[in-house]
C-alpha atoms as a PDB file:
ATOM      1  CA  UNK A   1      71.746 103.387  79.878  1.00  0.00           C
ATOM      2  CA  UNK A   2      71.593 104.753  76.172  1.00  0.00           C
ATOM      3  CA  UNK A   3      74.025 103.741  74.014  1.00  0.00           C
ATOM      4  CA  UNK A   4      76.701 106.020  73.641  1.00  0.00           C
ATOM      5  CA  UNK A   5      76.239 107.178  77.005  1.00  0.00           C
ATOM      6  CA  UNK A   6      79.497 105.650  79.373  1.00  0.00           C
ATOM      7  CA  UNK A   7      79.660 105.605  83.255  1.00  0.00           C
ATOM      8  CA  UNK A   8      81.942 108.750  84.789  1.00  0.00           C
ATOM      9  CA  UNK A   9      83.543 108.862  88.028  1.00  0.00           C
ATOM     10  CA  UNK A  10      84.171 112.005  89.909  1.00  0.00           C
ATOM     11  CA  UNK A  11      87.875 112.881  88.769  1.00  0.00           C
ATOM     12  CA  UNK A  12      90.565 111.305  90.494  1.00  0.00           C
ATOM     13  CA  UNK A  13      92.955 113.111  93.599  1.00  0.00           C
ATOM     14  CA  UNK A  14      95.147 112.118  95.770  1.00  0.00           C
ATOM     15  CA  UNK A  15      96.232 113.949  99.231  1.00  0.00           C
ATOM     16  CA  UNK A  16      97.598 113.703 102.223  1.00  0.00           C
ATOM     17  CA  UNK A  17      95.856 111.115 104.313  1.00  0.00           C
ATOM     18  CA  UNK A  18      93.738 112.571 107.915  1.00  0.00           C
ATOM     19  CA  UNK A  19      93.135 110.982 110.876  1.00  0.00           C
ATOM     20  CA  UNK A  20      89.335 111.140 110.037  1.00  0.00           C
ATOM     21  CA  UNK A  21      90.789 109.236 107.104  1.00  0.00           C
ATOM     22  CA  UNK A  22      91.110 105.769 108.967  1.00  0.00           C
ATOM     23  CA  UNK A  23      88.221 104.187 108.816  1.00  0.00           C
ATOM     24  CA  UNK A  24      87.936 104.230 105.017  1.00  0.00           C
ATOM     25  CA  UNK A  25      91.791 103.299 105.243  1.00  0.00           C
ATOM     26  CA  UNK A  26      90.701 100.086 107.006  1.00  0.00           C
ATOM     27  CA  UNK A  27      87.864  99.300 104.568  1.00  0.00           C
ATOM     28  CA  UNK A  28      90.095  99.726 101.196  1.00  0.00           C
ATOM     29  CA  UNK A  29      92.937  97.925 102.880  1.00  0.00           C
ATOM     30  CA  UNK A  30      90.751  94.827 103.649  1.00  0.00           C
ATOM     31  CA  UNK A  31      88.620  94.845 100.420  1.00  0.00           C
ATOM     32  CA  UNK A  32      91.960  94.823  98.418  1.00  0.00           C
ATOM     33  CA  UNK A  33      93.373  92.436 100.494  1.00  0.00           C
ATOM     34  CA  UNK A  34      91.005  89.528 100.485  1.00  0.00           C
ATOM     35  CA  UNK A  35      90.778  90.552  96.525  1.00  0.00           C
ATOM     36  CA  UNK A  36      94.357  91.323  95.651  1.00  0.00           C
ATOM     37  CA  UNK A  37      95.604  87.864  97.361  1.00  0.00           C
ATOM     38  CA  UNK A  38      92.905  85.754  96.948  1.00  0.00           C
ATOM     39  CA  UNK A  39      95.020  82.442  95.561  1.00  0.00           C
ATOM     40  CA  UNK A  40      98.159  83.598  96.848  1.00  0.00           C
ATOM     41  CA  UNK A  41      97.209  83.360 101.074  1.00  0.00           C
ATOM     42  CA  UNK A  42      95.080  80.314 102.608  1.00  0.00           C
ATOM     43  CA  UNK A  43      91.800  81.009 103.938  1.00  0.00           C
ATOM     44  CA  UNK A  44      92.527  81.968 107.310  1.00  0.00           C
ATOM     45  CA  UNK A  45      95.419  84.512 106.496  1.00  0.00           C
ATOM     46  CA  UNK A  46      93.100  85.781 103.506  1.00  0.00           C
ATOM     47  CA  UNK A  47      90.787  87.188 106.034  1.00  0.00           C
ATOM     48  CA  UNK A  48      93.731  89.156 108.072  1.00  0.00           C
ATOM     49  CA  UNK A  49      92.948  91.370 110.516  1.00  0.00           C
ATOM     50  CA  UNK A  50      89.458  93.123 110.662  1.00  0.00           C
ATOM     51  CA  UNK A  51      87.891  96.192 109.476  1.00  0.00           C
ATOM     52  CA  UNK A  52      87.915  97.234 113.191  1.00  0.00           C
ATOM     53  CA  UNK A  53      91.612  96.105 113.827  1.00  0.00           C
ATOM     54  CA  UNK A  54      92.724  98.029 110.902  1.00  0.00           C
ATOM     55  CA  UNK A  55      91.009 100.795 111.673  1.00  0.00           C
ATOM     56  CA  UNK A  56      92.979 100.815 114.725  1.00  0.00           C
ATOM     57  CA  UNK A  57      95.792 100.611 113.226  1.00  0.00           C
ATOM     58  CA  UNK A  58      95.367 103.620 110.585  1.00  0.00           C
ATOM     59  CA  UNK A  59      94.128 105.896 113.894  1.00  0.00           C
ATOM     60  CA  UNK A  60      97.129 105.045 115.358  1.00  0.00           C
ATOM     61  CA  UNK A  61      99.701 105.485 112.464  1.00  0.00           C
ATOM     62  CA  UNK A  62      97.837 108.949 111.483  1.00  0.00           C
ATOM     63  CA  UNK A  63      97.666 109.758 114.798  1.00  0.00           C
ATOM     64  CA  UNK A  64     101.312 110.042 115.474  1.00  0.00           C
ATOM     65  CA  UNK A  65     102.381 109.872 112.068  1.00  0.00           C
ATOM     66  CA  UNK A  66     103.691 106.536 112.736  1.00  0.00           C
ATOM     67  CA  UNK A  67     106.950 106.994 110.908  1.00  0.00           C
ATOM     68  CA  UNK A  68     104.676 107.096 107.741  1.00  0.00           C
ATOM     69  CA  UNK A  69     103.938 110.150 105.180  1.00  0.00           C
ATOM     70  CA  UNK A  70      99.815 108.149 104.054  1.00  0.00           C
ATOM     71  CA  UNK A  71      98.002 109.681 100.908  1.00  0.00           C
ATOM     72  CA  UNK A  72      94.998 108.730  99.650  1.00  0.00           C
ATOM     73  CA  UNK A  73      93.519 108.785  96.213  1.00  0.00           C
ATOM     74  CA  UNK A  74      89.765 109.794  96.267  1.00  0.00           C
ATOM     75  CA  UNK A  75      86.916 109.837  93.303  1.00  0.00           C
ATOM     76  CA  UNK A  76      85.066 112.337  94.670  1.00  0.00           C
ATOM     77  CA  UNK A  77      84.172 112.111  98.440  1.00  0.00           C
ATOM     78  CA  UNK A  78      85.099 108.357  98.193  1.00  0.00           C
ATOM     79  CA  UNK A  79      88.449 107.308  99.437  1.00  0.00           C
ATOM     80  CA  UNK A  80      89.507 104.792  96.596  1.00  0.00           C
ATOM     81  CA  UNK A  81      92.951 103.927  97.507  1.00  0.00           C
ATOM     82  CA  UNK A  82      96.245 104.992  99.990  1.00  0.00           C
ATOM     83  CA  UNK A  83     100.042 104.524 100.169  1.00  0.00           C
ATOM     84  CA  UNK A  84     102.071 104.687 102.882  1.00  0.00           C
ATOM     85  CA  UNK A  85     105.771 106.032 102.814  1.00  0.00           C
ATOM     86  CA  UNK A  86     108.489 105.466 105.098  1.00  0.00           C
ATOM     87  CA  UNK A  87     111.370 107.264 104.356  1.00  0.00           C
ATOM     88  CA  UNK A  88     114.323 106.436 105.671  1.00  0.00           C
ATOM     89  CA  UNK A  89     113.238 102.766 104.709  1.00  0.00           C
ATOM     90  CA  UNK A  90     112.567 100.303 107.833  1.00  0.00           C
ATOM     91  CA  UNK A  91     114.957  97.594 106.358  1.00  0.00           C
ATOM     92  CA  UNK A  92     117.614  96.645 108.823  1.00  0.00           C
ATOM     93  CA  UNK A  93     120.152  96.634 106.013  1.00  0.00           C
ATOM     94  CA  UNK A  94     118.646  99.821 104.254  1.00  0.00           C
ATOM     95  CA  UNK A  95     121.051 102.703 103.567  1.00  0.00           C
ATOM     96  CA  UNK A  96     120.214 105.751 104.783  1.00  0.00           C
ATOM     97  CA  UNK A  97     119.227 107.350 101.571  1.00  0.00           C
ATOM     98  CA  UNK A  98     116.808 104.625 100.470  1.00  0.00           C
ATOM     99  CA  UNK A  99     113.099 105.173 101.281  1.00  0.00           C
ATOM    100  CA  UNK A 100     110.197 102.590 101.242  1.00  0.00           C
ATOM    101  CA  UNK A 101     106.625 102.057  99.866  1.00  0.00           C
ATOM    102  CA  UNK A 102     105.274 100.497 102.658  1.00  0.00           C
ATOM    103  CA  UNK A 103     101.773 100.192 101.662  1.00  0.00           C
ATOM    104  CA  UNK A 104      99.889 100.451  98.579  1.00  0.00           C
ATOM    105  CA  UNK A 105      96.436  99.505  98.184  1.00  0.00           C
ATOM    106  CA  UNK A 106      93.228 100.713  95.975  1.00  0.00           C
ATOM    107  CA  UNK A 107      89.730  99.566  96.405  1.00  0.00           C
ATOM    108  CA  UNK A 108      89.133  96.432  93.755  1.00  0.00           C
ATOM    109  CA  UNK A 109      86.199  98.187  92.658  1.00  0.00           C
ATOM    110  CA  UNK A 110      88.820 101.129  91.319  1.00  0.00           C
ATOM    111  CA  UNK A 111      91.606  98.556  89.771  1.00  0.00           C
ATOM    112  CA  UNK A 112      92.362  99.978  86.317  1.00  0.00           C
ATOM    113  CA  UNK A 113      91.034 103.633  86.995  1.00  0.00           C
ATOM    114  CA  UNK A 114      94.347 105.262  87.678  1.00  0.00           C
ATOM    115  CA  UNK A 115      94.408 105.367  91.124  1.00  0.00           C
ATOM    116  CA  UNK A 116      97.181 103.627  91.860  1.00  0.00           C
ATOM    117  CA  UNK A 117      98.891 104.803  88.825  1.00  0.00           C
ATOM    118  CA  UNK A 118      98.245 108.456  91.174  1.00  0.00           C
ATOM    119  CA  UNK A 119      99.106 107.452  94.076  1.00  0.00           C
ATOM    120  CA  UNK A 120     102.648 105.928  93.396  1.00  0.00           C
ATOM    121  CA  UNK A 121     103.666 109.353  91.218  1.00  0.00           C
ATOM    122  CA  UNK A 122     102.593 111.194  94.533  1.00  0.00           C
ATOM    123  CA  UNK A 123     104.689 109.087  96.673  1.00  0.00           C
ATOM    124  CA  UNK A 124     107.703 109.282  93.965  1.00  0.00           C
ATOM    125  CA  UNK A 125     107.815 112.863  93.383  1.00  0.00           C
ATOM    126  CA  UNK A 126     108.563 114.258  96.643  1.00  0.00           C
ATOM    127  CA  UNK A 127     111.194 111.413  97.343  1.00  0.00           C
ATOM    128  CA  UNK A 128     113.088 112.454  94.038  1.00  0.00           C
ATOM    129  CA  UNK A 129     113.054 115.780  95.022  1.00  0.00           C
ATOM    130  CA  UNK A 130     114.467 115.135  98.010  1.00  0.00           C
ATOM    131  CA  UNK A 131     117.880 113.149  99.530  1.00  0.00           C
ATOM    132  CA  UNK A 132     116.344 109.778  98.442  1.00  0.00           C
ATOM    133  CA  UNK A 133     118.502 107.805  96.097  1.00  0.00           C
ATOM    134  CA  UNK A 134     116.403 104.448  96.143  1.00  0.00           C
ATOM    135  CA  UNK A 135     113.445 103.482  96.965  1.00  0.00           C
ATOM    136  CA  UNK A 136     111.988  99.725  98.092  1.00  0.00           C
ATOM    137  CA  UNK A 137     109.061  97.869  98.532  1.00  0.00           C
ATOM    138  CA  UNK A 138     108.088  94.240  98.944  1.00  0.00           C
ATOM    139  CA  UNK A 139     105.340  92.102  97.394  1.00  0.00           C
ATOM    140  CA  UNK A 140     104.361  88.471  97.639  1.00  0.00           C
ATOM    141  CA  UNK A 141     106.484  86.142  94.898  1.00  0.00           C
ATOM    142  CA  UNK A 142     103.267  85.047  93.112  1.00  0.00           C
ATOM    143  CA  UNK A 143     101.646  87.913  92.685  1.00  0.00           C
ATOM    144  CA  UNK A 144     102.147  88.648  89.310  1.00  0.00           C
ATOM    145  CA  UNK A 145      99.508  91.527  89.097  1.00  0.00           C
ATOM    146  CA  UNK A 146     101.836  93.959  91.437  1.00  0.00           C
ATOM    147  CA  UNK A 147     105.190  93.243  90.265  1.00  0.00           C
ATOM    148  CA  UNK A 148     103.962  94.192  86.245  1.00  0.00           C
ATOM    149  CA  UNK A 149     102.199  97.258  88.298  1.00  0.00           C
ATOM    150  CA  UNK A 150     105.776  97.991  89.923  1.00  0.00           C
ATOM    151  CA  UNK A 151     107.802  96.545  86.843  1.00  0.00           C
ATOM    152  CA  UNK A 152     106.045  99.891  85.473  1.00  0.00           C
ATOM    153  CA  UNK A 153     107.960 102.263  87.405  1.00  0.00           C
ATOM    154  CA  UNK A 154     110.704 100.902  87.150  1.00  0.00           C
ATOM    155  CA  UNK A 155     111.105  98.030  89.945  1.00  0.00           C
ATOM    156  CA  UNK A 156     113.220  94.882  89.935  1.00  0.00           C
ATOM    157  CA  UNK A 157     113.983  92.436  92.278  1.00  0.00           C
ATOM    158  CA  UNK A 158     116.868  92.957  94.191  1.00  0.00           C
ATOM    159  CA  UNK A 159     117.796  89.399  95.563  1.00  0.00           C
ATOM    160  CA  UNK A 160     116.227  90.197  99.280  1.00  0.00           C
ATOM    161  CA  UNK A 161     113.136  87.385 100.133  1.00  0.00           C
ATOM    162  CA  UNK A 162     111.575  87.249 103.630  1.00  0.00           C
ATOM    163  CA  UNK A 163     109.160  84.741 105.077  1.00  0.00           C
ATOM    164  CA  UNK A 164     106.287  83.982 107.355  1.00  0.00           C
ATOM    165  CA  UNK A 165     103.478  82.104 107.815  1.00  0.00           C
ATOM    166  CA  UNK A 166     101.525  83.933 105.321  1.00  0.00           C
ATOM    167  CA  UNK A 167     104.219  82.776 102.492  1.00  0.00           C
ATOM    168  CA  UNK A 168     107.531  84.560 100.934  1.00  0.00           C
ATOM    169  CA  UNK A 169     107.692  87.855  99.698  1.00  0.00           C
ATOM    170  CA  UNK A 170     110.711  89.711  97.627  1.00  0.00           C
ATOM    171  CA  UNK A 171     112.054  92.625  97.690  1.00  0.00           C
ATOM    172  CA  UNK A 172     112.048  95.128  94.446  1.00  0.00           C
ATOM    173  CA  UNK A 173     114.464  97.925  93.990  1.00  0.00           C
ATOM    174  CA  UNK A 174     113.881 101.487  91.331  1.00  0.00           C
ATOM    175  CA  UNK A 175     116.257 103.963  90.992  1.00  0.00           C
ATOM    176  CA  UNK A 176     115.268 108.114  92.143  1.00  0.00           C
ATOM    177  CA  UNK A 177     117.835 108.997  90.210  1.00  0.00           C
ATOM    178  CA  UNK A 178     116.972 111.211  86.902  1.00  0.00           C
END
């Protein structure tokens, strides 16, 4: 490469997710996975489910819209990234205006592009415009990486934990409210 010259990507967009979408769904979700919580998950619940399994999943979910609004964020043709939405939230104690993040992953080899910078002001916007007061999410207690990314719009923990096998997560809370 000559100096000066600086790798581009295609530019960045985000849209609603397709059923043809799934597949690259699945591979994002695992990549960021095994990246995103490597250290935080033993070596058995790093691998989670499969490619294929996921896959499933995602058909399913886009297939009958699950309960979920999905975008992606694409550079180019490539699917880099997706959230999913579920509003009214799926917390048994959720009101009925608050509305959840259920999912937001982006490819580890777009971290620090934007992408899911875009994709969580797609999933915000319509839920401010609409009856939404709140809006939740939850991410594992050590990972530090995704509560500065969520500390960024505005995100706090709310008190709420929850645990499995895989290890404790906590809640976070922001504010729709202008």
């Amino acid at each position: 490469m000559s100096e000066g010259l600086t790798e581009t990507r295609p530019p960045l967009t985000v849209r609603p997710a397709v059923l043809d979408d799934a597949g690259a769904i699945a591979r994002v979700h695992v990549r960021s996975w095994q990246a995103g919580y490597a250290g935080l998950l033993a070596g058995d619940q790093l691998q989670g489910p499969s490619e294929a399994q996921r896959d499933a999943m995602w058909r399913e979910v886009l297939g009958d819209g699950g309960g979920l609004i999905v975008s992606v964020a694409e550079h180019g043709d490539a699917i880099v990234g997706f959230c999913a939405v579920a509003a009214p939230g799926r917390d048994l104690d959720a009101a009925r205006d608050v509305a959840e993040i259920g999912a937001l992953y982006v490819d580890p080899s777009a971290w620090r592009t934007g992408a899911g910078r875009a994709l969580m002001a797609a999933a915000l916007a319509p839920l401010r415009a609409g009856p939404w007061r709140e809006v939740t999410l939850w991410v594992m207690s050590g990972n530090e990486r995704a509560h500065r990314f969520y500390g960024q719009f505005g995100f706090t923990a709310d008190g709420a934990q929850r645990s499995d096998r895989a290890g404790t997560e906590v809640r976070l809370r922001a504010s729709l409210e202008p």
